[in-house]
PDB file of N, CA and C in Angstrom:
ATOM      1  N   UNK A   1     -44.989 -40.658 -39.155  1.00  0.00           N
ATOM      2  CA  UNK A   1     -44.200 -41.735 -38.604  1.00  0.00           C
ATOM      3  C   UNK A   1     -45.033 -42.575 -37.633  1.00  0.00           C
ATOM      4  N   UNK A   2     -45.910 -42.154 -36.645  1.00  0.00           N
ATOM      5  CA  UNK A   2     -46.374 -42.977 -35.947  1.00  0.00           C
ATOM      6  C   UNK A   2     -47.705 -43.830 -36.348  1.00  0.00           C
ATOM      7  N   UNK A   3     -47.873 -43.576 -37.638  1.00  0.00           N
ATOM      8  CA  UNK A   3     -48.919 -44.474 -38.214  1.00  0.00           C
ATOM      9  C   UNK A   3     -48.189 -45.295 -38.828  1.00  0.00           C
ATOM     10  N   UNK A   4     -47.250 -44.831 -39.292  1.00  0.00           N
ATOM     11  CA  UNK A   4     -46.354 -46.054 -39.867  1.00  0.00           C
ATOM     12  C   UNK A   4     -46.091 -47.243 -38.881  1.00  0.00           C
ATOM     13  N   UNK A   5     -45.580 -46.482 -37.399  1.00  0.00           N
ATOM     14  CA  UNK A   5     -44.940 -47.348 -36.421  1.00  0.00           C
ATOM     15  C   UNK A   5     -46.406 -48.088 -35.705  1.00  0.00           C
ATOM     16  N   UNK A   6     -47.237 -47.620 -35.596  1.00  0.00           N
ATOM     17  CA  UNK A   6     -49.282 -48.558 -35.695  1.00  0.00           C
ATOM     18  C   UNK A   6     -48.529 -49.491 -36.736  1.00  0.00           C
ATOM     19  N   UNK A   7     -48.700 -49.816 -37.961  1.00  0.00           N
ATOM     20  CA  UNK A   7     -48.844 -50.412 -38.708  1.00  0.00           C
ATOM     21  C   UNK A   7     -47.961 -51.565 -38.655  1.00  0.00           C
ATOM     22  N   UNK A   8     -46.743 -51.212 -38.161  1.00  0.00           N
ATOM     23  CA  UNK A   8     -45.729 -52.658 -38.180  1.00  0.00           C
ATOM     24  C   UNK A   8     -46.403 -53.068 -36.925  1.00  0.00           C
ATOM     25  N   UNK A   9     -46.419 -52.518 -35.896  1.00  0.00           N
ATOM     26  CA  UNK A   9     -46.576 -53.016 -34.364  1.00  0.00           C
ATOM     27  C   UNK A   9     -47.965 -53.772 -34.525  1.00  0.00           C
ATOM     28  N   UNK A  10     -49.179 -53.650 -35.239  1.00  0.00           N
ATOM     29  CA  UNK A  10     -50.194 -54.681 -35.674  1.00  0.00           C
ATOM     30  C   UNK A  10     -50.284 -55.699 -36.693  1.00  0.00           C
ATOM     31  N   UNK A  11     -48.617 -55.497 -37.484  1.00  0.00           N
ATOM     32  CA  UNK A  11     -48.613 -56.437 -38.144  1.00  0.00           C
ATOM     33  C   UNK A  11     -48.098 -57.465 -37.204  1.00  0.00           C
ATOM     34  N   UNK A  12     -47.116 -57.379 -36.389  1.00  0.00           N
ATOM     35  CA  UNK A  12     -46.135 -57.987 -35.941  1.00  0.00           C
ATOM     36  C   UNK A  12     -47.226 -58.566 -34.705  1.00  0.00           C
ATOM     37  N   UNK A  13     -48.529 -57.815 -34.233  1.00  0.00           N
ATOM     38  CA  UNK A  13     -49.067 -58.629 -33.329  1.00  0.00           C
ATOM     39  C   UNK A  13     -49.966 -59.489 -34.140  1.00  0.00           C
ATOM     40  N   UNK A  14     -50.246 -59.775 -35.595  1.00  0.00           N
ATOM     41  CA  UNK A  14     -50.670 -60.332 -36.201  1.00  0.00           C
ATOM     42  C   UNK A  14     -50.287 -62.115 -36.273  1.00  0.00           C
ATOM     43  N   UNK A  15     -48.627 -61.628 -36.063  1.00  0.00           N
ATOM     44  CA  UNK A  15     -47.751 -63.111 -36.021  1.00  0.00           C
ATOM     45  C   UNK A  15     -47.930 -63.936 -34.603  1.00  0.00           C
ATOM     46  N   UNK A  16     -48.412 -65.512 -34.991  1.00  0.00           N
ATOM     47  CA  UNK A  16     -49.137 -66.301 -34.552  1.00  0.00           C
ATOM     48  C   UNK A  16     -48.177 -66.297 -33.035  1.00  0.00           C
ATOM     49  N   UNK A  17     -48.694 -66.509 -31.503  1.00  0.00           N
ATOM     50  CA  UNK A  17     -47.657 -66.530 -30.553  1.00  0.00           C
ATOM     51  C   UNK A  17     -47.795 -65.274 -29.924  1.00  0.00           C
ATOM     52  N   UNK A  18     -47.630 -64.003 -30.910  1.00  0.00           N
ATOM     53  CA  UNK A  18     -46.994 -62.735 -30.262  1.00  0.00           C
ATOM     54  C   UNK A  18     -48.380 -62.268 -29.674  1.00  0.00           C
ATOM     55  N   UNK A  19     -47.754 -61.950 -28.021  1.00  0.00           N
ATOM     56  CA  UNK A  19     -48.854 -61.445 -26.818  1.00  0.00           C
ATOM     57  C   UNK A  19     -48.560 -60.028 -26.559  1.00  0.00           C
ATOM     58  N   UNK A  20     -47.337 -59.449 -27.608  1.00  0.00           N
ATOM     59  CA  UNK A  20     -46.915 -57.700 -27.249  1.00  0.00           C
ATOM     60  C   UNK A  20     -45.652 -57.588 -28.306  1.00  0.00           C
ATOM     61  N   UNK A  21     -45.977 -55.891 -27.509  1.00  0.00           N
ATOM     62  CA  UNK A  21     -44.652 -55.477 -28.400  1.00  0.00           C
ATOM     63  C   UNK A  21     -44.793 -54.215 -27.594  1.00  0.00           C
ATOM     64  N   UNK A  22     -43.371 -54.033 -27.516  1.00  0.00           N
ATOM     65  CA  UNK A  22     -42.812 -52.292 -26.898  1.00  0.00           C
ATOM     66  C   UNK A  22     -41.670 -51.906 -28.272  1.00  0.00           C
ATOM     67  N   UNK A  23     -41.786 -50.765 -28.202  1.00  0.00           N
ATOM     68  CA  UNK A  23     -41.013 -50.230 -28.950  1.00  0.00           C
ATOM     69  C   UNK A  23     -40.724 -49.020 -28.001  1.00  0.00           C
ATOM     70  N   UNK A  24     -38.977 -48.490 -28.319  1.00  0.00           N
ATOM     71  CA  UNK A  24     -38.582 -47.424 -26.997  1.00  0.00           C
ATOM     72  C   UNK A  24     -37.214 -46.320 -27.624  1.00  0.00           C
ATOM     73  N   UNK A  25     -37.336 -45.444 -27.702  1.00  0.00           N
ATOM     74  CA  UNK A  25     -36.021 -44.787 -28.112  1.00  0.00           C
ATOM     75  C   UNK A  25     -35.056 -44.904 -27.457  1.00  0.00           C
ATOM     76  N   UNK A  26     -33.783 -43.902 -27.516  1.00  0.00           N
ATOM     77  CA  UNK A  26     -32.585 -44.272 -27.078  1.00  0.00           C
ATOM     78  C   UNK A  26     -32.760 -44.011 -25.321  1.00  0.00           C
ATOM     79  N   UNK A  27     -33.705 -43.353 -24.683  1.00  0.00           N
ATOM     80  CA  UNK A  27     -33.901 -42.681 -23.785  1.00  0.00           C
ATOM     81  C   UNK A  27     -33.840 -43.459 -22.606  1.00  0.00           C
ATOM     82  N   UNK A  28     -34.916 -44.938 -23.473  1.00  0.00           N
ATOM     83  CA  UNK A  28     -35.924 -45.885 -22.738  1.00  0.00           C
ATOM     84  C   UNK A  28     -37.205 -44.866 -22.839  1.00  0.00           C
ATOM     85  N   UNK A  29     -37.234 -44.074 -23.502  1.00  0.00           N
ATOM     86  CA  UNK A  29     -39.129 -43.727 -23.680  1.00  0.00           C
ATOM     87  C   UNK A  29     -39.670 -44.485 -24.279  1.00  0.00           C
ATOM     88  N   UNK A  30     -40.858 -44.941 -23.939  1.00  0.00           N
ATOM     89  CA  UNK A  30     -41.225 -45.982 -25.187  1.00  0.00           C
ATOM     90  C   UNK A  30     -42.546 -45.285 -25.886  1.00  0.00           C
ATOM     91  N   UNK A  31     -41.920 -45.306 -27.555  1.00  0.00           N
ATOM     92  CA  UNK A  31     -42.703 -44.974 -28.496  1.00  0.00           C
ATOM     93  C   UNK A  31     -44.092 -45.262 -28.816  1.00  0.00           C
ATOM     94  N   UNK A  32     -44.447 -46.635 -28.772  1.00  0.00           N
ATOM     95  CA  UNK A  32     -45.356 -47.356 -29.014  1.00  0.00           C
ATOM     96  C   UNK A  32     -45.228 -48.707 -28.410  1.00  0.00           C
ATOM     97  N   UNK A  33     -46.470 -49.436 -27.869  1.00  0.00           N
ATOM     98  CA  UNK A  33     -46.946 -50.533 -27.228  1.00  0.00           C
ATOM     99  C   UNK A  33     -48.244 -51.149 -27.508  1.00  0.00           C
ATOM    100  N   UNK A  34     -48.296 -52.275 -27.660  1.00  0.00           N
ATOM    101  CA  UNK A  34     -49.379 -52.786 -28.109  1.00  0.00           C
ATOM    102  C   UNK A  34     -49.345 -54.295 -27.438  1.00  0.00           C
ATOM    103  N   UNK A  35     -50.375 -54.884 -27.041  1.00  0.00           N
ATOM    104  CA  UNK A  35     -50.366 -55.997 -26.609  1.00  0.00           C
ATOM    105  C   UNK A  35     -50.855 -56.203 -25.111  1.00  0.00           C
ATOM    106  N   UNK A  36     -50.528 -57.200 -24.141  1.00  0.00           N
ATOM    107  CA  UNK A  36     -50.334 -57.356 -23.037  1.00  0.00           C
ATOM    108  C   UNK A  36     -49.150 -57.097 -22.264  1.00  0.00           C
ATOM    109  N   UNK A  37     -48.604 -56.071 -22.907  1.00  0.00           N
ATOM    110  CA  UNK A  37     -47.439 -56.040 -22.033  1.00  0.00           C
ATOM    111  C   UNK A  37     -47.293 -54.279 -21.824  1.00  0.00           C
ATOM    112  N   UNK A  38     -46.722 -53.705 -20.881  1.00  0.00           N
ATOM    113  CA  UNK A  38     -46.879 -52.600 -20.255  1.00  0.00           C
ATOM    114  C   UNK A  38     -45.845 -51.614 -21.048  1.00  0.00           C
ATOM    115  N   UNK A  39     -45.488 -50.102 -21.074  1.00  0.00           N
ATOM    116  CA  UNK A  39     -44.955 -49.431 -21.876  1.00  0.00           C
ATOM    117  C   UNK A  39     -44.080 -49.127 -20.777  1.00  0.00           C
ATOM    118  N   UNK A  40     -44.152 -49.462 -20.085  1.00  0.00           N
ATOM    119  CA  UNK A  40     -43.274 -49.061 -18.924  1.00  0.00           C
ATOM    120  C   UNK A  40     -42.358 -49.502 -18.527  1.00  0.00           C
ATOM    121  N   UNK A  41     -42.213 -51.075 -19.403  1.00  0.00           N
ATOM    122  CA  UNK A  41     -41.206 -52.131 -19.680  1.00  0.00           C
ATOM    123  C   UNK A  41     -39.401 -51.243 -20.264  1.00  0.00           C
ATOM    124  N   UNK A  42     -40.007 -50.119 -21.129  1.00  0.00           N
ATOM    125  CA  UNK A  42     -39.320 -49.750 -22.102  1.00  0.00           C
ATOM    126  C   UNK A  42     -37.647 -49.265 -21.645  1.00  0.00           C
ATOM    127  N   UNK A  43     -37.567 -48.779 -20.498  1.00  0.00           N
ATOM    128  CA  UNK A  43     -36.516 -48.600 -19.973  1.00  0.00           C
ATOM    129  C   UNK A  43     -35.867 -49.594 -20.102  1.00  0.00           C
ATOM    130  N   UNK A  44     -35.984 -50.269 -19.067  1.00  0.00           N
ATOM    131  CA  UNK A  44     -35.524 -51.796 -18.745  1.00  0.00           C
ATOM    132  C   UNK A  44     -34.878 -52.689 -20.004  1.00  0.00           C
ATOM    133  N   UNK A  45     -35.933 -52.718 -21.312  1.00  0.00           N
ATOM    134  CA  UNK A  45     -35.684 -53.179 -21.922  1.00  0.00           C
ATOM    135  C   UNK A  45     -34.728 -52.533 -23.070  1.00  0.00           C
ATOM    136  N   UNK A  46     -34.559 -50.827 -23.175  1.00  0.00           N
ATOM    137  CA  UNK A  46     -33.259 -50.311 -23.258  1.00  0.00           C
ATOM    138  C   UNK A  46     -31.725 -50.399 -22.828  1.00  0.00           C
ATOM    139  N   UNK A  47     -32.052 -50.836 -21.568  1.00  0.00           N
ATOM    140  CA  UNK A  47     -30.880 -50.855 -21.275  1.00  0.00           C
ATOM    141  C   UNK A  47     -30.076 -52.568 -21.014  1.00  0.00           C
ATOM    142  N   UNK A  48     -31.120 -53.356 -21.056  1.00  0.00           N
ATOM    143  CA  UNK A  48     -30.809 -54.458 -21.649  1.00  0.00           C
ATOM    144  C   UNK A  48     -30.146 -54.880 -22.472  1.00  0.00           C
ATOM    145  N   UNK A  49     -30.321 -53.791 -23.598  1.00  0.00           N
ATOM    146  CA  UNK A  49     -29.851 -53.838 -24.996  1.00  0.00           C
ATOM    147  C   UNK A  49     -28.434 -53.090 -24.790  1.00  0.00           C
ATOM    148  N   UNK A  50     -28.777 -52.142 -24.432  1.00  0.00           N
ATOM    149  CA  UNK A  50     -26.825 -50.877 -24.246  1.00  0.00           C
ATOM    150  C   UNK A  50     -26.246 -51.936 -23.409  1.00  0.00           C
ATOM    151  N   UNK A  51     -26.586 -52.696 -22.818  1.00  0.00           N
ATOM    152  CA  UNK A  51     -25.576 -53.891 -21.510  1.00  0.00           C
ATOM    153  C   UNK A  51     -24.897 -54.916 -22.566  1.00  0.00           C
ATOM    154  N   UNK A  52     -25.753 -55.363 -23.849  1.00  0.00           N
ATOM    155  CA  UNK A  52     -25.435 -56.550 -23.791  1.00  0.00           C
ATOM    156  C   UNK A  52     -24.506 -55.733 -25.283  1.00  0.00           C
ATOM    157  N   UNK A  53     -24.746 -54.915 -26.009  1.00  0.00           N
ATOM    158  CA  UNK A  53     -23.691 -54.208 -26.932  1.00  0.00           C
ATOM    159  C   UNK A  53     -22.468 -53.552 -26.671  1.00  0.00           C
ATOM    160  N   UNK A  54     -22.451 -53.427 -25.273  1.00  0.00           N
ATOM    161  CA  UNK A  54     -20.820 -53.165 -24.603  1.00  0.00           C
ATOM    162  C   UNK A  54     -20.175 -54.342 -24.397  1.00  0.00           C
ATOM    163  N   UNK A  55     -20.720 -55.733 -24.562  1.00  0.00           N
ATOM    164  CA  UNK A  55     -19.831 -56.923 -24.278  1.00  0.00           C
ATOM    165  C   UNK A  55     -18.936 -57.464 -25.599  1.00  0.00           C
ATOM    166  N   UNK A  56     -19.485 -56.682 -26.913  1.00  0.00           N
ATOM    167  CA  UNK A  56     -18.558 -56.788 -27.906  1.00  0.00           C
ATOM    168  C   UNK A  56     -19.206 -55.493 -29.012  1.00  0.00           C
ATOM    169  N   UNK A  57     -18.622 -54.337 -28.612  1.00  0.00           N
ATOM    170  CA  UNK A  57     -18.821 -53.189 -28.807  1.00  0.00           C
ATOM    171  C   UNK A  57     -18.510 -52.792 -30.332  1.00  0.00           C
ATOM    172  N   UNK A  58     -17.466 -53.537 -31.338  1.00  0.00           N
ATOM    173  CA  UNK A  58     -17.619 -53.469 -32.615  1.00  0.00           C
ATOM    174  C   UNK A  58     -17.795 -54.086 -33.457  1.00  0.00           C
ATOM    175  N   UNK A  59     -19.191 -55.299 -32.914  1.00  0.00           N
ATOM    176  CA  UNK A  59     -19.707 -55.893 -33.743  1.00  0.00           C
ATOM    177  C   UNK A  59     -21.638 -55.229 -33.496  1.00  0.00           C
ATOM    178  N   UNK A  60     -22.211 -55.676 -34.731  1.00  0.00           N
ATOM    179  CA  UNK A  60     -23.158 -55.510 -34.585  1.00  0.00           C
ATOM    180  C   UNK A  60     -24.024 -55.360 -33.309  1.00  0.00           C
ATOM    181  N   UNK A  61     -25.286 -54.690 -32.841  1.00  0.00           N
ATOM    182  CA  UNK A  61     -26.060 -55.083 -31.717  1.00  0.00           C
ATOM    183  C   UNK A  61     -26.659 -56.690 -31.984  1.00  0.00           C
ATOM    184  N   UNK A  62     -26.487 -57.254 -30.631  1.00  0.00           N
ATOM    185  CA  UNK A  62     -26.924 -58.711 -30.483  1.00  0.00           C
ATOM    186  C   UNK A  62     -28.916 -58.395 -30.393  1.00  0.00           C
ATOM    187  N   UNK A  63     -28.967 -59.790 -30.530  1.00  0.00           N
ATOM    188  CA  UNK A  63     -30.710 -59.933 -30.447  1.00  0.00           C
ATOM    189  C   UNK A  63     -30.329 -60.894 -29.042  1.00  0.00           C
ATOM    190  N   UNK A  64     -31.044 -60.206 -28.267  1.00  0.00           N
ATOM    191  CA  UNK A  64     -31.617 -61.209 -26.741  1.00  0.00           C
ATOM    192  C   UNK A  64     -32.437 -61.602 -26.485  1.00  0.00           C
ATOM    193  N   UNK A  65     -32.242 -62.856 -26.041  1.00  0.00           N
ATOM    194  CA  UNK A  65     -33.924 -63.553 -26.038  1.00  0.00           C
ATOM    195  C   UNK A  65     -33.981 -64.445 -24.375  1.00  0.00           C
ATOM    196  N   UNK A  66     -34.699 -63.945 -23.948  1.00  0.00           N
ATOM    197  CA  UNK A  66     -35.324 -64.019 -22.465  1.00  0.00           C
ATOM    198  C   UNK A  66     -36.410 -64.766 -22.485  1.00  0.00           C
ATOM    199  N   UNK A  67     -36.000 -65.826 -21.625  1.00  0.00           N
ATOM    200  CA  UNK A  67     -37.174 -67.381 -22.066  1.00  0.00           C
ATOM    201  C   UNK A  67     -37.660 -67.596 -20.809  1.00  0.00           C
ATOM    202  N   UNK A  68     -39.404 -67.667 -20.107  1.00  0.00           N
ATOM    203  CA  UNK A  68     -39.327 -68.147 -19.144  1.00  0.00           C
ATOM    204  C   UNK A  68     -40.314 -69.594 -19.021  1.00  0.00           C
ATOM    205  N   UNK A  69     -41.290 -69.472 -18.184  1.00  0.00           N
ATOM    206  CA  UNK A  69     -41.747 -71.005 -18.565  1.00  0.00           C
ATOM    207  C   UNK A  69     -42.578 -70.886 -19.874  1.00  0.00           C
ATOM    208  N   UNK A  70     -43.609 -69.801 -19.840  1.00  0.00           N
ATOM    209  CA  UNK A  70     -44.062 -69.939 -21.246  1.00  0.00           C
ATOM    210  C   UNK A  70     -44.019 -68.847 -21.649  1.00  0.00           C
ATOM    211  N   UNK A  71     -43.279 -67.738 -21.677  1.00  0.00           N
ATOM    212  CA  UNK A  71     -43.125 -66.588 -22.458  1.00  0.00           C
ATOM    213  C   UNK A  71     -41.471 -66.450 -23.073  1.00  0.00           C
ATOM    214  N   UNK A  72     -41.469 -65.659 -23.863  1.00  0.00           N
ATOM    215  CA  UNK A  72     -40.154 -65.525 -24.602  1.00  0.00           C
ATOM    216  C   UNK A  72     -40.446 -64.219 -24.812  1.00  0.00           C
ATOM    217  N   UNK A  73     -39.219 -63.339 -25.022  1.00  0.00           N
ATOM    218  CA  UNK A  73     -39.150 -61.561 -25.058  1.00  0.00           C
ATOM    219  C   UNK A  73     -37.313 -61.656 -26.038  1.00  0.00           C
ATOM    220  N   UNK A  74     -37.684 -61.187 -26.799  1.00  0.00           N
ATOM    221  CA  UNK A  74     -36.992 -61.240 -28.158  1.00  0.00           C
ATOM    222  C   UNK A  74     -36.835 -59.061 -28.292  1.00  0.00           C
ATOM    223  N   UNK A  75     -35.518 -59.225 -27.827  1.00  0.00           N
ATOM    224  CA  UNK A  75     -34.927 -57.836 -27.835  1.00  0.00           C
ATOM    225  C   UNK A  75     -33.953 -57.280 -28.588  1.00  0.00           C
ATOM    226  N   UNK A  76     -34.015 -56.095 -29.907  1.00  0.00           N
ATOM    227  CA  UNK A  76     -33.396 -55.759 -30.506  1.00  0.00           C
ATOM    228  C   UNK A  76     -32.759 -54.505 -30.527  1.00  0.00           C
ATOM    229  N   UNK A  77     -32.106 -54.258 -30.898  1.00  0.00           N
ATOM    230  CA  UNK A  77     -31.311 -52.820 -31.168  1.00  0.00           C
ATOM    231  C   UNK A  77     -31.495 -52.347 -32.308  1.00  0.00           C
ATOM    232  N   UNK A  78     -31.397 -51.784 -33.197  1.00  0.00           N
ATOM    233  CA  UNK A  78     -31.507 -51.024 -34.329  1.00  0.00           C
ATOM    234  C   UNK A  78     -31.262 -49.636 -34.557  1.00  0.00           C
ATOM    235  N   UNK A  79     -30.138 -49.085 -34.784  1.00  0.00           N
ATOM    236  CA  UNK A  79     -29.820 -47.541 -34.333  1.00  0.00           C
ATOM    237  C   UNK A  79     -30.477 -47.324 -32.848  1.00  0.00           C
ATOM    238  N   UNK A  80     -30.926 -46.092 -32.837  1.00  0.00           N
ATOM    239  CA  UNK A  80     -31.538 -45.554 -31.702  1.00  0.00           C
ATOM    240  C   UNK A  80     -32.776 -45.696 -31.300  1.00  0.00           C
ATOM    241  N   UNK A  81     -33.151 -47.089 -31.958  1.00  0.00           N
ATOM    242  CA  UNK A  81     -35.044 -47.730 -31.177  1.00  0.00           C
ATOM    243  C   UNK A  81     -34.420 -48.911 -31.085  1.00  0.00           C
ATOM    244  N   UNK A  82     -35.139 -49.710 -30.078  1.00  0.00           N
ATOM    245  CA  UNK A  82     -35.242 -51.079 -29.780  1.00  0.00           C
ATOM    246  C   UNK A  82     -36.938 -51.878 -29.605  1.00  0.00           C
ATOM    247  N   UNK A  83     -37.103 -52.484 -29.974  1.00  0.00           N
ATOM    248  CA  UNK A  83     -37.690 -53.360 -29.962  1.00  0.00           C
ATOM    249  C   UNK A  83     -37.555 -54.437 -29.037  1.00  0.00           C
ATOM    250  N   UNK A  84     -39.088 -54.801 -28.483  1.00  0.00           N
ATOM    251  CA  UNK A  84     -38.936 -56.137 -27.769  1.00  0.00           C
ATOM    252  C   UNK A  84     -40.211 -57.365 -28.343  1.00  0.00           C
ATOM    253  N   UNK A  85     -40.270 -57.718 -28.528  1.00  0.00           N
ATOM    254  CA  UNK A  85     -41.104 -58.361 -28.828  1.00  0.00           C
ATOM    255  C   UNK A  85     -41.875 -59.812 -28.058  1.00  0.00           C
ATOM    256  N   UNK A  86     -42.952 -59.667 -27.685  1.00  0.00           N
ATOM    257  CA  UNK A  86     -43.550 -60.609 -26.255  1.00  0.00           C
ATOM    258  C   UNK A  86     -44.228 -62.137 -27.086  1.00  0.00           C
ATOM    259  N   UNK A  87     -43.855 -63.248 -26.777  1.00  0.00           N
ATOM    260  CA  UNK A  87     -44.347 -64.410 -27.575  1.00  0.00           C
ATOM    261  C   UNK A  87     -44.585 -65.414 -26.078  1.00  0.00           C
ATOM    262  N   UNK A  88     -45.695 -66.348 -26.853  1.00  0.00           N
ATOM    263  CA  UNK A  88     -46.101 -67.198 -25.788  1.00  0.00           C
ATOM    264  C   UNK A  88     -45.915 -68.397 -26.334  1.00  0.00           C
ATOM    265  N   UNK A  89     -45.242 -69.115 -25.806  1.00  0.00           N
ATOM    266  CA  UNK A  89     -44.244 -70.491 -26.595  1.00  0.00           C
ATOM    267  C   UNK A  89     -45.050 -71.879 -25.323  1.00  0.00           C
TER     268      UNK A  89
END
């Protein structure tokens, strides 16, 4: 599994923009990190995700996207991993 999870996380830093990526279980441990951005994010960016799926709890998990002057952080849910993904816009 974790060569698998290497393999998306360098594809995905492959895509033009992207400066990172965390990936984190249900815990906030984070699985894998790659990029400029810290693994230590991973909490934070767990519970980001459980905050914003209690605001309409039987629909799908939402995608959040956190924009600042030139970065964007694109946060997903997916069962029990989340994803964040770091872009420079």
């Amino acid at each position: 599994m974790e060569k698998e999870l290497d393999k998306v996380m360098e594809e995905a830093m492959e895509t033009p923009g992207v400066t990172g990526i965390v990936i984190a279980d249900h815990q906030g441990l984070c699985v894998g990190s790659q990029g400029a951005v810290s693994g230590s994010a991973a909490g934070v960016l767990v519970a980001l995700a459980e905050h914003a799926c209690r605001l309409q709890p039987n629909l799908r998990p939402p995608v959040l996207t956190l924009s600042g002057d030139d970065t964007q952080c694109i946060i997903q849910r997916q069962g029990t991993i989340t994803a964040a993904i770091f872009k420079s816009i």
